[in-house]
C-alpha atoms as a PDB file:
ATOM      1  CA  UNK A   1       0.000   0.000   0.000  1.00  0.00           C
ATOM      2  CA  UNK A   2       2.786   1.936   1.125  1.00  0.00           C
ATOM      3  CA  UNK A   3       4.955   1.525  -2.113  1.00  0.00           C
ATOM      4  CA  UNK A   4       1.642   1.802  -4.013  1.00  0.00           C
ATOM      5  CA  UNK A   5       0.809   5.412  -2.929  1.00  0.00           C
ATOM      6  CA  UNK A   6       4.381   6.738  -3.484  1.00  0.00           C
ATOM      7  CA  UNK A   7       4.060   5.447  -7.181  1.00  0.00           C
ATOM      8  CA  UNK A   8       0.843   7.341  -7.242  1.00  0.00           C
ATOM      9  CA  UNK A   9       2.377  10.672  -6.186  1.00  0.00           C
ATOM     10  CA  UNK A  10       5.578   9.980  -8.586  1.00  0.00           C
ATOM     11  CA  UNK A  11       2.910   9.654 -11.616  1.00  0.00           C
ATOM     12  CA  UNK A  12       0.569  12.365 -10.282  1.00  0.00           C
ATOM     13  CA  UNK A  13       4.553  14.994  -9.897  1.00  0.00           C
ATOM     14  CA  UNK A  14       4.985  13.715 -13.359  1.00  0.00           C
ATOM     15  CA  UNK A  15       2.125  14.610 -14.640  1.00  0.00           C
ATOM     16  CA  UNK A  16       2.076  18.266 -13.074  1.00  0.00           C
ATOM     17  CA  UNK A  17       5.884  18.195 -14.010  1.00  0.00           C
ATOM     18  CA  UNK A  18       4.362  17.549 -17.561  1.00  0.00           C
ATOM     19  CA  UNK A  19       1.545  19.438 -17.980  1.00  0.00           C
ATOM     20  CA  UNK A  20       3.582  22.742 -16.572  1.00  0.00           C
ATOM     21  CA  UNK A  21       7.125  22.100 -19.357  1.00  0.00           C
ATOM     22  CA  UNK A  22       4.882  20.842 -22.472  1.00  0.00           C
ATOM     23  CA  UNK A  23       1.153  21.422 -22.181  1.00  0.00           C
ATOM     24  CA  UNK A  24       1.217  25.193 -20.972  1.00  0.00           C
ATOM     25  CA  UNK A  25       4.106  26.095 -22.841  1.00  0.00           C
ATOM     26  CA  UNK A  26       2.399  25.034 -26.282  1.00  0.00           C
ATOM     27  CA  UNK A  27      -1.033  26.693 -24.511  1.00  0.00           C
ATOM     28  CA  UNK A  28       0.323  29.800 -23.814  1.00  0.00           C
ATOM     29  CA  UNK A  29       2.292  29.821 -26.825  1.00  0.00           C
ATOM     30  CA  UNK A  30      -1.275  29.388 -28.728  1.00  0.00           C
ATOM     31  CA  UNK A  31      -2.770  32.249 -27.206  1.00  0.00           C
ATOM     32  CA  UNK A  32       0.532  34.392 -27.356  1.00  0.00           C
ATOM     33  CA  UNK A  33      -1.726  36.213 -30.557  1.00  0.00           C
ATOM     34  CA  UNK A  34      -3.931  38.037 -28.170  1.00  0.00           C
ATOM     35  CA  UNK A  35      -0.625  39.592 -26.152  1.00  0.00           C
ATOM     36  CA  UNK A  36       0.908  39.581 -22.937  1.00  0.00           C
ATOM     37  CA  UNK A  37      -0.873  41.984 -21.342  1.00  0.00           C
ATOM     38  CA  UNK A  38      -4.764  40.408 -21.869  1.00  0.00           C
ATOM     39  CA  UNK A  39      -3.452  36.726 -21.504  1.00  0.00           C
ATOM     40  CA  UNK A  40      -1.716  37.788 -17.689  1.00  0.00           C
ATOM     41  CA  UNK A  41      -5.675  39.289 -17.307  1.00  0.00           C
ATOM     42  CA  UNK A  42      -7.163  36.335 -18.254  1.00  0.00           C
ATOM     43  CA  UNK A  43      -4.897  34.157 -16.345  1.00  0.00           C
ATOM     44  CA  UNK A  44      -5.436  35.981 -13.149  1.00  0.00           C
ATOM     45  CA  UNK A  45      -9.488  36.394 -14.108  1.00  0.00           C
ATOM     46  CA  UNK A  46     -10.369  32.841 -14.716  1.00  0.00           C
ATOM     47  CA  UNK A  47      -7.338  31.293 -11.985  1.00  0.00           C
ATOM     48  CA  UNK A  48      -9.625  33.195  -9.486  1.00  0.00           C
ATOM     49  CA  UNK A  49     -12.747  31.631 -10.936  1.00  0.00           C
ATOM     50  CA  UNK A  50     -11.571  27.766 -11.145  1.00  0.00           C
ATOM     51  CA  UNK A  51     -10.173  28.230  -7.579  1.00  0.00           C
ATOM     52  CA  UNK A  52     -13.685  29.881  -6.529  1.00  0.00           C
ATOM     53  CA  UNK A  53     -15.158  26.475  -8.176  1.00  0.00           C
ATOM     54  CA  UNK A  54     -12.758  23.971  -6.602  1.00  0.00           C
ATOM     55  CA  UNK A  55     -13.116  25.474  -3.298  1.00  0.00           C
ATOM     56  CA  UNK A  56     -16.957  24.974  -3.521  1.00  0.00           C
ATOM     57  CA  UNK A  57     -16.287  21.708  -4.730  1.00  0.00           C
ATOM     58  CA  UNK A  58     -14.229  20.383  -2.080  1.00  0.00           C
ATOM     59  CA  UNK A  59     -15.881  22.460   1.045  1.00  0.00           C
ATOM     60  CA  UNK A  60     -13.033  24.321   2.013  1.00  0.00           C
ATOM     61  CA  UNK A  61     -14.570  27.732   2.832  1.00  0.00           C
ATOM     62  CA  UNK A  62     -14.574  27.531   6.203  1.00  0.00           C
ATOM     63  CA  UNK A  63     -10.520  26.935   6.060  1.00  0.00           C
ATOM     64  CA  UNK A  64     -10.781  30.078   3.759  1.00  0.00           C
ATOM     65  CA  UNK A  65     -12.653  31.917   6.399  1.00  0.00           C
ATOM     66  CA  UNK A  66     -10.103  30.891   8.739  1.00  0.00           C
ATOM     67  CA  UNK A  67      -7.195  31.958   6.962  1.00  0.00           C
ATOM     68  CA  UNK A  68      -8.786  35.459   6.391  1.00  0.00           C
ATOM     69  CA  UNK A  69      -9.087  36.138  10.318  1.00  0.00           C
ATOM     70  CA  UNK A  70      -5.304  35.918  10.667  1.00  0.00           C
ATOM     71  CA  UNK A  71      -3.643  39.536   9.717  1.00  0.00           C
ATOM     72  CA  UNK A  72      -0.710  37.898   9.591  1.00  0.00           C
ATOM     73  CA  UNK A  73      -1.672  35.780   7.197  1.00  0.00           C
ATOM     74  CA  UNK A  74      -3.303  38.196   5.009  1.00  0.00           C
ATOM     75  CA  UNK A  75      -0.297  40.695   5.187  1.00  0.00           C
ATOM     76  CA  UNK A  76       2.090  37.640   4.239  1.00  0.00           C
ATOM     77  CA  UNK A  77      -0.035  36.798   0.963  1.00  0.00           C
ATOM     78  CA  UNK A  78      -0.533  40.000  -0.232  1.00  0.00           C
ATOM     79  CA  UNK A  79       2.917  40.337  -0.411  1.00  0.00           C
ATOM     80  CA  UNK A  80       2.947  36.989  -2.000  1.00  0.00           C
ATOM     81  CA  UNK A  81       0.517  37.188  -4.214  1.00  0.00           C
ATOM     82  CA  UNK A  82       2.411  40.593  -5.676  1.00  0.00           C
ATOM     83  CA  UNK A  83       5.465  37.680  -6.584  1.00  0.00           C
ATOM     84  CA  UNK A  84       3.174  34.969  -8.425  1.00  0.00           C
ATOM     85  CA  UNK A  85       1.533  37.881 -10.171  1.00  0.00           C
ATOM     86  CA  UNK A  86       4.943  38.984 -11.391  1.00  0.00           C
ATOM     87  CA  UNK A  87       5.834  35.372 -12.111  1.00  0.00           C
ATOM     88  CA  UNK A  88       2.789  34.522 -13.856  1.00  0.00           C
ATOM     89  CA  UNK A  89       3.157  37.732 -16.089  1.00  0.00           C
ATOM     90  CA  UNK A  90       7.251  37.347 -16.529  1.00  0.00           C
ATOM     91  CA  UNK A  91       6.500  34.179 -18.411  1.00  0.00           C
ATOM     92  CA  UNK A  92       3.562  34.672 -20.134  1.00  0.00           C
ATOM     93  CA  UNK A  93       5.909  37.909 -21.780  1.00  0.00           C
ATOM     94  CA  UNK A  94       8.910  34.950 -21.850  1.00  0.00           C
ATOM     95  CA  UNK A  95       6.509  32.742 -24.274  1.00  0.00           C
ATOM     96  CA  UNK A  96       4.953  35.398 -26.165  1.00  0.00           C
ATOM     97  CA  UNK A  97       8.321  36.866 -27.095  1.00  0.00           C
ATOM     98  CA  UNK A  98      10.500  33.741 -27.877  1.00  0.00           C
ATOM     99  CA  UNK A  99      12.196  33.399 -24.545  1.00  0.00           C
ATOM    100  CA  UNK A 100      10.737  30.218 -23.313  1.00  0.00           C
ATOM    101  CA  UNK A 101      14.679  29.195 -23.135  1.00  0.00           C
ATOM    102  CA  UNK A 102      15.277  31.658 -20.610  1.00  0.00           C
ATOM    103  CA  UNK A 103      12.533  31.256 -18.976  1.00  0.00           C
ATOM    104  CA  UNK A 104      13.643  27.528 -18.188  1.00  0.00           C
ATOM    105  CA  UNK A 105      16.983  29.172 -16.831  1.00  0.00           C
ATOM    106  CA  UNK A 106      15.076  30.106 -14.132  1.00  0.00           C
ATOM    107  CA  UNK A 107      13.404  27.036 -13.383  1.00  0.00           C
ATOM    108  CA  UNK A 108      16.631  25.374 -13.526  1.00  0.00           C
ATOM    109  CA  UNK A 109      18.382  27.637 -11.037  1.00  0.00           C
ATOM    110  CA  UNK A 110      14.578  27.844  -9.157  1.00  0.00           C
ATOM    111  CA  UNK A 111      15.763  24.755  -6.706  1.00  0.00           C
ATOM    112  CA  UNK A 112      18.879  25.413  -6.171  1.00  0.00           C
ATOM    113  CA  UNK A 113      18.250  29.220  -4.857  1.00  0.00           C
ATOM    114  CA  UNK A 114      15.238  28.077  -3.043  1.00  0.00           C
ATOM    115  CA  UNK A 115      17.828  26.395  -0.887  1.00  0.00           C
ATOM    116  CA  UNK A 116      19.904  29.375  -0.829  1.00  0.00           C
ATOM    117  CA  UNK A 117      17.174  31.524   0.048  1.00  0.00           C
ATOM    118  CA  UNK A 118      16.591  28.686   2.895  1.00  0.00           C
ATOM    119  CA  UNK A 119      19.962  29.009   4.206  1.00  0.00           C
ATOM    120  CA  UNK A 120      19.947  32.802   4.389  1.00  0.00           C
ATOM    121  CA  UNK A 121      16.371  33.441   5.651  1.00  0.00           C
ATOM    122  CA  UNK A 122      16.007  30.054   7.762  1.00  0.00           C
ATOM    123  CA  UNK A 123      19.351  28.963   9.069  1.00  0.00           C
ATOM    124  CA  UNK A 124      19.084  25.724   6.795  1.00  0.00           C
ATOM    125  CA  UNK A 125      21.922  23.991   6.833  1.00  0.00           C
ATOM    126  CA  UNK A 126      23.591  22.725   3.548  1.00  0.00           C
ATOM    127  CA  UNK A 127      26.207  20.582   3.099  1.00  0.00           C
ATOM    128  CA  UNK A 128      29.052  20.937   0.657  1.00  0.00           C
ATOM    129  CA  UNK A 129      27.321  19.322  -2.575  1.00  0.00           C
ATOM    130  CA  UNK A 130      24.919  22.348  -2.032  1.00  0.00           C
ATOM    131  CA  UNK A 131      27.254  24.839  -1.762  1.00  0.00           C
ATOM    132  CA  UNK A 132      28.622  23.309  -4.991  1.00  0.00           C
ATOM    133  CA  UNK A 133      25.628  24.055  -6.468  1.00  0.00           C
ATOM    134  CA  UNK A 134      24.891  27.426  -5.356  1.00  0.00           C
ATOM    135  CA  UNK A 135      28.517  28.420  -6.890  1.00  0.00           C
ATOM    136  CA  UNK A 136      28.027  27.179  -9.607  1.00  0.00           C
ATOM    137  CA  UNK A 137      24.702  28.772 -10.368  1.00  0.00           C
ATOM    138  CA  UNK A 138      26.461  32.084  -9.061  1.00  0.00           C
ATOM    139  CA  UNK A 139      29.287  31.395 -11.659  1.00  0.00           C
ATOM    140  CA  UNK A 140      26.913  30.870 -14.192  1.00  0.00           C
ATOM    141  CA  UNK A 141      25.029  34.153 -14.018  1.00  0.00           C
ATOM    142  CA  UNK A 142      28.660  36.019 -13.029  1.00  0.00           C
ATOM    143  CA  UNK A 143      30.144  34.545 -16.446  1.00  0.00           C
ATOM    144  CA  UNK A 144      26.864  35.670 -18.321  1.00  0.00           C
ATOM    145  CA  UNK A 145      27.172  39.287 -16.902  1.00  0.00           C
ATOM    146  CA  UNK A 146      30.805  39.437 -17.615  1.00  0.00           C
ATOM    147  CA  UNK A 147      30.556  38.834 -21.319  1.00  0.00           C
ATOM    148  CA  UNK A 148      27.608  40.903 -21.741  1.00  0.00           C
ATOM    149  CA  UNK A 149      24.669  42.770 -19.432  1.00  0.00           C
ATOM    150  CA  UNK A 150      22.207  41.930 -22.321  1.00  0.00           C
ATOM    151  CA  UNK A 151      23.049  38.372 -22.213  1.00  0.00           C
ATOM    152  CA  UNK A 152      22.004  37.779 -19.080  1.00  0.00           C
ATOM    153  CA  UNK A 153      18.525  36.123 -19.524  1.00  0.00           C
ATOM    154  CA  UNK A 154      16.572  38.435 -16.869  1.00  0.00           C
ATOM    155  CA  UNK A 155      13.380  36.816 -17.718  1.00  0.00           C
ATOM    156  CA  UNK A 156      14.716  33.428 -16.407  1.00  0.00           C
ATOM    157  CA  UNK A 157      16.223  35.109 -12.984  1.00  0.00           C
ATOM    158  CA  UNK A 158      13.793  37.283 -12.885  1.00  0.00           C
ATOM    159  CA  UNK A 159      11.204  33.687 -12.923  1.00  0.00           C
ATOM    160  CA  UNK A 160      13.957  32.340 -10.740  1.00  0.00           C
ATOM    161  CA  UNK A 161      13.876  35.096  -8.199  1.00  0.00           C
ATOM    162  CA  UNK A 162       9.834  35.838  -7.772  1.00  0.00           C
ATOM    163  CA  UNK A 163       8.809  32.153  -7.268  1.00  0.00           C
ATOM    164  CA  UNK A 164      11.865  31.605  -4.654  1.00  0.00           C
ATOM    165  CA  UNK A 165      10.539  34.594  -2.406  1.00  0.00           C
ATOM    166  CA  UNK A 166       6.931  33.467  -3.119  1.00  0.00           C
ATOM    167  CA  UNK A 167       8.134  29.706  -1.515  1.00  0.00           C
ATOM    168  CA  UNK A 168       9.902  31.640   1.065  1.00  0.00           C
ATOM    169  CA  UNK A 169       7.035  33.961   2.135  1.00  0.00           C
ATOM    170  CA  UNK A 170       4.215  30.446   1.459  1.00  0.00           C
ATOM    171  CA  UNK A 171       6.658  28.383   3.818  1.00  0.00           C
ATOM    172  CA  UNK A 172       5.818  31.708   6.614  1.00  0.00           C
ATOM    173  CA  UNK A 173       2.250  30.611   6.166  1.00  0.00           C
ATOM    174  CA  UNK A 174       1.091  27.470   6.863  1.00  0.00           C
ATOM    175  CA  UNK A 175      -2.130  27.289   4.689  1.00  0.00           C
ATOM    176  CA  UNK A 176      -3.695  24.906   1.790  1.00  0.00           C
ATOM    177  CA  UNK A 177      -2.024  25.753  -1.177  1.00  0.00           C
ATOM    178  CA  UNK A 178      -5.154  25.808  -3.147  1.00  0.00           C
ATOM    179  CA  UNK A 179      -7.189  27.840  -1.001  1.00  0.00           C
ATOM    180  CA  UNK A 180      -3.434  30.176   0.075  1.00  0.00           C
ATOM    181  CA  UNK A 181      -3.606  30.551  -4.156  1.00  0.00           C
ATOM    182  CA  UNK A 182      -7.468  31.382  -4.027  1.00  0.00           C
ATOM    183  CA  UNK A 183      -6.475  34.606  -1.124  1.00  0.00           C
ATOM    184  CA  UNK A 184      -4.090  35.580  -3.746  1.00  0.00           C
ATOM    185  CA  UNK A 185      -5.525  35.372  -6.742  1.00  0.00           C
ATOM    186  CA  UNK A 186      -8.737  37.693  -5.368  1.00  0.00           C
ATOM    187  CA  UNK A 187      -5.695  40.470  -4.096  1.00  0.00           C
ATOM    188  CA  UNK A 188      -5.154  40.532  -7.441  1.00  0.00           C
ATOM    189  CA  UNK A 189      -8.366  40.504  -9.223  1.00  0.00           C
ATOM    190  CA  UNK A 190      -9.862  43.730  -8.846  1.00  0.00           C
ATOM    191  CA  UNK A 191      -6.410  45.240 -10.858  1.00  0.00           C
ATOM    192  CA  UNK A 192      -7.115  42.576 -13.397  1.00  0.00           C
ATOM    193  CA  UNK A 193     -10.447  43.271 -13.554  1.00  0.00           C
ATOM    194  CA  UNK A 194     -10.005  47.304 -13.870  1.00  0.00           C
ATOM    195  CA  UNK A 195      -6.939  46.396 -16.613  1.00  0.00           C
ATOM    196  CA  UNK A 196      -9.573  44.777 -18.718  1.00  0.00           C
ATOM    197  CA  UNK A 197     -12.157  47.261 -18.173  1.00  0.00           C
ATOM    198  CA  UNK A 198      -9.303  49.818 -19.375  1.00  0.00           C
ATOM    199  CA  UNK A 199      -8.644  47.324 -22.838  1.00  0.00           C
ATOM    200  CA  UNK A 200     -12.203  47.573 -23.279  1.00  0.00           C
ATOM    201  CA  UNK A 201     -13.145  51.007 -23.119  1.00  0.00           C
ATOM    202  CA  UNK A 202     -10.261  51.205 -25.568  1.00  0.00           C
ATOM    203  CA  UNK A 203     -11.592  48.179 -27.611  1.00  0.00           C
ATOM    204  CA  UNK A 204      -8.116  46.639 -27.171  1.00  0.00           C
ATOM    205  CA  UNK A 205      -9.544  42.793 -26.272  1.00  0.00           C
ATOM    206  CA  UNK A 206      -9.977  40.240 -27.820  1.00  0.00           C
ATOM    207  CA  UNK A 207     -12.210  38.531 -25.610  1.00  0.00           C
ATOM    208  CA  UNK A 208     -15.394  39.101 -26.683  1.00  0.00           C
ATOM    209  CA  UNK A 209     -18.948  37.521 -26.392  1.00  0.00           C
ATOM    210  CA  UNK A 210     -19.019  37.668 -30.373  1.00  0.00           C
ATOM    211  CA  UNK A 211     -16.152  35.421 -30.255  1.00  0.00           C
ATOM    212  CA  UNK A 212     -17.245  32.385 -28.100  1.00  0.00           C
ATOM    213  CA  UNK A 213     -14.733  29.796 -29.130  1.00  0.00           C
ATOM    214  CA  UNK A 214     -12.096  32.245 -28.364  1.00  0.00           C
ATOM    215  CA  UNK A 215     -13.871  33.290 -24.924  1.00  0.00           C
ATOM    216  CA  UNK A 216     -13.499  29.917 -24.385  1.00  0.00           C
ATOM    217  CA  UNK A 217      -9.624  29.141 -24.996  1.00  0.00           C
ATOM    218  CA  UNK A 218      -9.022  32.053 -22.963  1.00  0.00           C
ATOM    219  CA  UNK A 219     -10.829  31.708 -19.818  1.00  0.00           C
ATOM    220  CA  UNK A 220      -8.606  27.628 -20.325  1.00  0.00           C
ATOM    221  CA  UNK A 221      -5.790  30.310 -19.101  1.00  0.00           C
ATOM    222  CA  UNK A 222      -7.549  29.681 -15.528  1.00  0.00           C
ATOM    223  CA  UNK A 223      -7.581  25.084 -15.457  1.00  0.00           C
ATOM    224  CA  UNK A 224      -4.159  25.248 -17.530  1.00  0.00           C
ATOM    225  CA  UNK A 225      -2.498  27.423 -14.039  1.00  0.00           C
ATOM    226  CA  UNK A 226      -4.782  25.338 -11.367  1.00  0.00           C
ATOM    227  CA  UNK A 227      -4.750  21.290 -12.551  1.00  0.00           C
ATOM    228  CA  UNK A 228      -1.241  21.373 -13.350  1.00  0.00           C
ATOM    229  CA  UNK A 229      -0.985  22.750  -9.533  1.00  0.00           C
ATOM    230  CA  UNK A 230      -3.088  20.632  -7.991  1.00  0.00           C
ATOM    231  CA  UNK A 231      -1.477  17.477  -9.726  1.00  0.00           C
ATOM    232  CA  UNK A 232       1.963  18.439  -8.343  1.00  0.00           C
ATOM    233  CA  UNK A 233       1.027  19.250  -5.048  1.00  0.00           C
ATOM    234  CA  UNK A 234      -0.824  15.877  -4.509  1.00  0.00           C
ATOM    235  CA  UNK A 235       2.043  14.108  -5.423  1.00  0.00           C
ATOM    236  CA  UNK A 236       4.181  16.018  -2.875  1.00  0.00           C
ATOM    237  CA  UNK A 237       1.516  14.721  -0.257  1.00  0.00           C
ATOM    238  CA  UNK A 238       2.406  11.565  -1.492  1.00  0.00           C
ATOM    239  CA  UNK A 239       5.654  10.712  -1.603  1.00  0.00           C
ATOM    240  CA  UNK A 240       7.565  13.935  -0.002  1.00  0.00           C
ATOM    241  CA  UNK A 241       9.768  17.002  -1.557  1.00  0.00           C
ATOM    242  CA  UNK A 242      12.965  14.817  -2.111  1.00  0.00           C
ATOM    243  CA  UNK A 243      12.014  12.843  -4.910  1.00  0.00           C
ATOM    244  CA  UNK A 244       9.242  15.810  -5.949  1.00  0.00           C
ATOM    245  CA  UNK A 245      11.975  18.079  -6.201  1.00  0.00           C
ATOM    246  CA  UNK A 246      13.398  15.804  -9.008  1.00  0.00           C
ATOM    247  CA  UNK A 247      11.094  15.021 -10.772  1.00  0.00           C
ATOM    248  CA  UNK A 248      10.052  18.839 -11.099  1.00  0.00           C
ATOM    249  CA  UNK A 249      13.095  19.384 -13.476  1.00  0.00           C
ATOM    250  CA  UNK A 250      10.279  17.302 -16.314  1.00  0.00           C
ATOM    251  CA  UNK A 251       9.576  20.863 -16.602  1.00  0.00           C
ATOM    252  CA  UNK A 252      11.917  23.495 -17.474  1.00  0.00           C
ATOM    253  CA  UNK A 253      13.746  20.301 -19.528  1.00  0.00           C
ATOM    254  CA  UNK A 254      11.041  20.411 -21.799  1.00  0.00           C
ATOM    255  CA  UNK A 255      10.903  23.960 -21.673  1.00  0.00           C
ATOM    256  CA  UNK A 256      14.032  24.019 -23.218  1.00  0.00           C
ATOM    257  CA  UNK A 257      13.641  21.488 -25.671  1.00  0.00           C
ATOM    258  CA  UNK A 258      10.651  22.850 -26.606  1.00  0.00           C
ATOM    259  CA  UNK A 259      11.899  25.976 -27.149  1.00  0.00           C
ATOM    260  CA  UNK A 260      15.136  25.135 -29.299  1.00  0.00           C
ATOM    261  CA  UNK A 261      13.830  22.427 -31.474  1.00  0.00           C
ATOM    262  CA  UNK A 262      10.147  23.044 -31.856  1.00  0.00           C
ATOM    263  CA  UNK A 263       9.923  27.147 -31.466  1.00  0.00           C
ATOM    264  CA  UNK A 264      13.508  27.359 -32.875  1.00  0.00           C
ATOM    265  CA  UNK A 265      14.641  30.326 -30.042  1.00  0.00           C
ATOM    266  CA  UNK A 266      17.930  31.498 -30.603  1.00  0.00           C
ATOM    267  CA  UNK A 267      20.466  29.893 -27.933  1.00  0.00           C
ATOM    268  CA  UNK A 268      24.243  31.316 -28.338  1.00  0.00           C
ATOM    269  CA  UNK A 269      27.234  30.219 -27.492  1.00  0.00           C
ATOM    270  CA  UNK A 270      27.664  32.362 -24.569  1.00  0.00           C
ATOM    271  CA  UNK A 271      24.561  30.897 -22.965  1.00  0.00           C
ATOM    272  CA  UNK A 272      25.230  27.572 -24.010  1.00  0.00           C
ATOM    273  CA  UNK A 273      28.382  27.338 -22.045  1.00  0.00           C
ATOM    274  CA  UNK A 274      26.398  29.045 -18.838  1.00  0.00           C
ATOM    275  CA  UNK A 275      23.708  26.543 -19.484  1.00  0.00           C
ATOM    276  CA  UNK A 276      25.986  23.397 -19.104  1.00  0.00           C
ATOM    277  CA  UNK A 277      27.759  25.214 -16.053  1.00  0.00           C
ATOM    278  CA  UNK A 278      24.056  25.182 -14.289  1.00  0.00           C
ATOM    279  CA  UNK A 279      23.428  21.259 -15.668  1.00  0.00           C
ATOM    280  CA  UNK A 280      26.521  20.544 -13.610  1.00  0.00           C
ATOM    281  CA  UNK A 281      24.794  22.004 -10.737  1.00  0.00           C
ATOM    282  CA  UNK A 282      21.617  20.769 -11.228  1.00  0.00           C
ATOM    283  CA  UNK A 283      23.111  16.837 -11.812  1.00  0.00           C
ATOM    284  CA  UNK A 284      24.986  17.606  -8.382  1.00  0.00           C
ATOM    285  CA  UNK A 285      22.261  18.719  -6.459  1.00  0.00           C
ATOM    286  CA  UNK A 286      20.210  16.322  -7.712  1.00  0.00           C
ATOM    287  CA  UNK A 287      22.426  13.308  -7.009  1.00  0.00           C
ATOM    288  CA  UNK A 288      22.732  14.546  -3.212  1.00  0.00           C
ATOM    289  CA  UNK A 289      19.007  15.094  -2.983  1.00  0.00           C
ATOM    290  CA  UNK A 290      18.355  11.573  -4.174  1.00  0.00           C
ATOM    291  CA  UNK A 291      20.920   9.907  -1.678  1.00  0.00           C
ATOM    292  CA  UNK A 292      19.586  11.711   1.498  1.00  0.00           C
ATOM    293  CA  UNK A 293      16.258  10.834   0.829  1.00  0.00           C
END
């Protein structure tokens, strides 16, 4: 039974692992047409509305309710929900303007400074594979910046960056991840709500009731950011971070891929060698994280 449900939560990682590297990048891709700034509206919008759903769905109001009493818990996901918002938004502009590549930088390096982040802000310790890694991902970013400031993919440490502090300020707050997103997601829809307002007035959208089928790929922006989620998280329930934590890299691997040989992205030789120089660090963090779990 035992062996049975950790298989389960290695599928169900895989899956969100998947769904996040192939199935969203070739979604948001898709809708890339109708440009950055409506698709981050949409994506907050209808990520608000599916969380709305699930929450009815699975009774968890009175756990929302709860949260909501606690100012400290409100103060800590506003400021969070300011970090997935620019997340969200830094790669729906990564896809939309052919730097999905760099945008997998960031989830590459996303790991390895979460542990950084953990060791500064926590006291975690880390042992010397670790600190391996976190030089290594240093050196990476240091060579980039020495051969050029405009090679530097900022949209990939700029992913990197906002969903490290948002797992640093989550860990603060001990709340369902679903119903923490749900908290967020409303901080953020009344802006979303008032940007669209501001595209209509200016008949800027493309959204529009004499469009249904495209009403209806765009409000998908809302399942495409929740299942995914919910899939991952499950599995972590299941069979812990260690082994989560490697499967995860499913996604910006297929990012990458993805973005090289299918969207044919422009990858130079400067990057290339900066890219290997974080593999290293990725294959040595993940070798230690597999042998202390």
């Amino acid at each position: 039974m035992e062996k049975q449900k950790f298989n389960t939560g290695i599928g169900l990682t895989a899956l969100g692992s998947f769904w996040w590297g192939v199935i969203g990048v070739i979604y948001f891709k898709y809708i890339s047409f109708a440009g950055s700034i409506e698709v981050v509206i949409h994506r907050c919008v209808w990520t608000s509305v599916a969380l709305i759903i699930t929450t009815f769905y699975f009774s968890k109001w009175d756990i929302f309710f709860e949260i909501i009493k606690n100012k400290r818990n409100i103060i800590y996901l506003f400021f969070s929900s300011l970090l997935i918002f620019i997340n969200w938004a830094t790669w729906i502009y990564a896809v939309g303007t052919e730097k999905i590549i760099d945008a997998s930088f960031g989830y590459f390096i996303m790991p390895i400074l979460s542990v950084f982040l953990g060791y500064i802000f926590y006291g975690e310790k880390i042992n010397k594979r670790r600190c391996l890694s976190i030089l290594l991902v240093l050196l990476s970013i240091s060579f980039l910046l020495f051969k050029s400031f405009h090679s530097i993919p900022w949209v990939g440490i700029i992913v990197a960056l906002s969903w490290g502090f948002y797992n640093l300020l989550r860990k603060k707050v001990n709340v369902d991840t679903d119903v923490g997103l749900l908290i967020e997601s409303l901080f953020i829809l009344p802006f979303a709500l008032f940007a669209f307002f501001l595209l209509f007035k200016n008949n800027l959208n493309l959204f529009s009731i004499n469009e249904p089928s495209l009403m209806f790929i765009l409000m998908l922006a809302g399942p495409m950011t929740v299942i995914p989620l919910f899939l991952y998280v499950r599995g972590v329930e299941l069979c812990g971070l260690g082994p989560t934590g490697m499967i995860f890299y499913i996604t910006p691997t297929f990012q990458f891929l993805l973005g090289f040989f299918y969207y044919d992205e422009a990858f130079s030789f400067d990057k290339s060698l900066s890219f290997i120089l974080i593999w290293i660090a990725v294959i040595i963090y993940l070798k230690d994280l597999y042998e202390h779990n």
